[in-house]
Protein backbone atom coordinates (compact mmCIF):
# COMPACT_ATOMS: atom_id res chain seq x y z
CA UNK A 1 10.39 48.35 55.71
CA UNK A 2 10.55 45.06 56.18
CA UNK A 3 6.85 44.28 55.19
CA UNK A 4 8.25 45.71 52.41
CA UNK A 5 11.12 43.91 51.64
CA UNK A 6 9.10 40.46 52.09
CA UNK A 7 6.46 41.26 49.70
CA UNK A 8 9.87 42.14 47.38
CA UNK A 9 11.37 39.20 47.75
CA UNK A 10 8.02 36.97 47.69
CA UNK A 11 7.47 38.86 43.87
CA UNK A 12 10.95 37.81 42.44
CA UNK A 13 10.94 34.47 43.69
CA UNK A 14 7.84 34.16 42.50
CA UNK A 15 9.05 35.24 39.20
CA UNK A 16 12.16 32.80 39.71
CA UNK A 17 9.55 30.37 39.83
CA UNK A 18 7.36 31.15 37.03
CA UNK A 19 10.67 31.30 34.71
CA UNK A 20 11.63 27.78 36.32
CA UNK A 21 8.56 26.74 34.87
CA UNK A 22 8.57 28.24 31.71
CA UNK A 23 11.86 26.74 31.07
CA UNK A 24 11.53 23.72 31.92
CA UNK A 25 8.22 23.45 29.71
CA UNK A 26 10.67 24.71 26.66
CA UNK A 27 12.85 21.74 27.60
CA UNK A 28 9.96 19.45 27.82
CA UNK A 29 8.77 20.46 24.93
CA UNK A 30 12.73 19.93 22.98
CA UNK A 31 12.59 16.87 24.35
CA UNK A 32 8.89 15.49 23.17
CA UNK A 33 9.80 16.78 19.57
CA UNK A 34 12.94 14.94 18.90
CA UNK A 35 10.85 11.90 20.11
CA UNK A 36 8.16 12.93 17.75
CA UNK A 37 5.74 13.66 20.33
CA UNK A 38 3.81 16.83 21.59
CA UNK A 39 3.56 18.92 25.32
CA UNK A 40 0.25 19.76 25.65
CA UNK A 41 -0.13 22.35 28.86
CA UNK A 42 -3.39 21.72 30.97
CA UNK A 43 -4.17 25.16 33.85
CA UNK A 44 -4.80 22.65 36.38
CA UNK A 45 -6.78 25.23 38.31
CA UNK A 46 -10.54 23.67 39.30
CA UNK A 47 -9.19 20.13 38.01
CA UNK A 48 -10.35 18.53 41.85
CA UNK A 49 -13.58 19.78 41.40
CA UNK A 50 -14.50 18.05 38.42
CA UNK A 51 -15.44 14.44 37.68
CA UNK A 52 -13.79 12.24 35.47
CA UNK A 53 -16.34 9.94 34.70
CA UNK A 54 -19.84 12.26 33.47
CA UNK A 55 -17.63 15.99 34.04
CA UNK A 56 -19.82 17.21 36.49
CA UNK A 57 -18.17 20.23 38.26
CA UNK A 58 -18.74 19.43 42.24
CA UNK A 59 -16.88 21.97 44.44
CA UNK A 60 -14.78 20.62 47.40
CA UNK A 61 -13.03 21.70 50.35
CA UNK A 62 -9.55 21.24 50.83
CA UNK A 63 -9.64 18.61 53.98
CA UNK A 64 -12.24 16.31 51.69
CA UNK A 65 -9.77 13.72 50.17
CA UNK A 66 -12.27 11.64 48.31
CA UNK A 67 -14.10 12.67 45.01
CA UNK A 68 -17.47 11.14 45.30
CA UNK A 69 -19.46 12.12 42.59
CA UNK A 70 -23.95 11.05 41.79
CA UNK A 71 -22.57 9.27 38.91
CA UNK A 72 -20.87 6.40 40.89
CA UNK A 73 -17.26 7.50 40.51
CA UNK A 74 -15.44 6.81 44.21
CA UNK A 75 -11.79 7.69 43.65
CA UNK A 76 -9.03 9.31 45.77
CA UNK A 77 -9.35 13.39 45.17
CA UNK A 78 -5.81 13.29 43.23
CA UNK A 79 -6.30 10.46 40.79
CA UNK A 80 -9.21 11.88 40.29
CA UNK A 81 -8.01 15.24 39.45
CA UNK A 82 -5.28 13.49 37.65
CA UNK A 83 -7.76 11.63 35.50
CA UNK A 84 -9.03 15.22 34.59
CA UNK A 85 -5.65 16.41 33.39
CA UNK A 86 -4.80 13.70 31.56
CA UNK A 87 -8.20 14.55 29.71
CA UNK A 88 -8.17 17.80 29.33
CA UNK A 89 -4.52 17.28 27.55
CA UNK A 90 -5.96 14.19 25.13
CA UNK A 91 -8.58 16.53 23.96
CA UNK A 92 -5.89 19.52 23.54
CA UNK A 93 -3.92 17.39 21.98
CA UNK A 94 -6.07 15.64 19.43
CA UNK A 95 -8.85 18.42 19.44
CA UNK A 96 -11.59 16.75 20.88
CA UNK A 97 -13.35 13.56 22.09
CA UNK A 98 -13.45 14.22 25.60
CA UNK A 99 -15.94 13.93 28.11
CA UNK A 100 -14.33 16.31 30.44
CA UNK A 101 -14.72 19.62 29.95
CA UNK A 102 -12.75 22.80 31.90
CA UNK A 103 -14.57 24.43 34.70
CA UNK A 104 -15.74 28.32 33.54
């Protein structure tokens, strides 16, 4: 019973969450608009694995905190991933142009 009721509660906070989320992207989005700008939603899901610089997909485990990638690119794991976001969202939001492409 109570495996049950943990898996229960788990599922509606994790809908809590996913609401949270979706609101505040509606809010985000408000916002851009009357500024005259545009949200542009990335999955960040397989964003670390990828290199900014030539978009090679390289995969990683969790406890490696440095991206080093054949190409020369040395950067901390986050900006790195970072760096992949915020190009993923330029070429979402102008439709193209980027080197970085998402992981399959």
């Amino acid at each position: 019973m109570i495996r049950g009721w943990h898996l229960a509660c788990f599922s509606l906070a994790k809908s809590v969450q996913d609401a949270g989320w979706a609101q505040f992207l509606a809010i985000l989005s408000a916002k851009a608009a009357s500024a005259g700008r545009r949200v542009v939603a990335v999955p960040p899901h397989g964003t670390s694995q990828i290199c900014p610089q030539c978009g090679r997909v390289q995969k990683k485990e969790l406890s490696e905190r440095i991206h080093a990638c054949e190409c020369g690119c040395v950067l901390d794991r986050d900006v790195a991933a970072a760096k992949v976001i915020l190009a993923l969202g330029l070429d979402g939001a102008f439709g193209g142009g980027g080197r970085v492409t998402a992981p399959a």
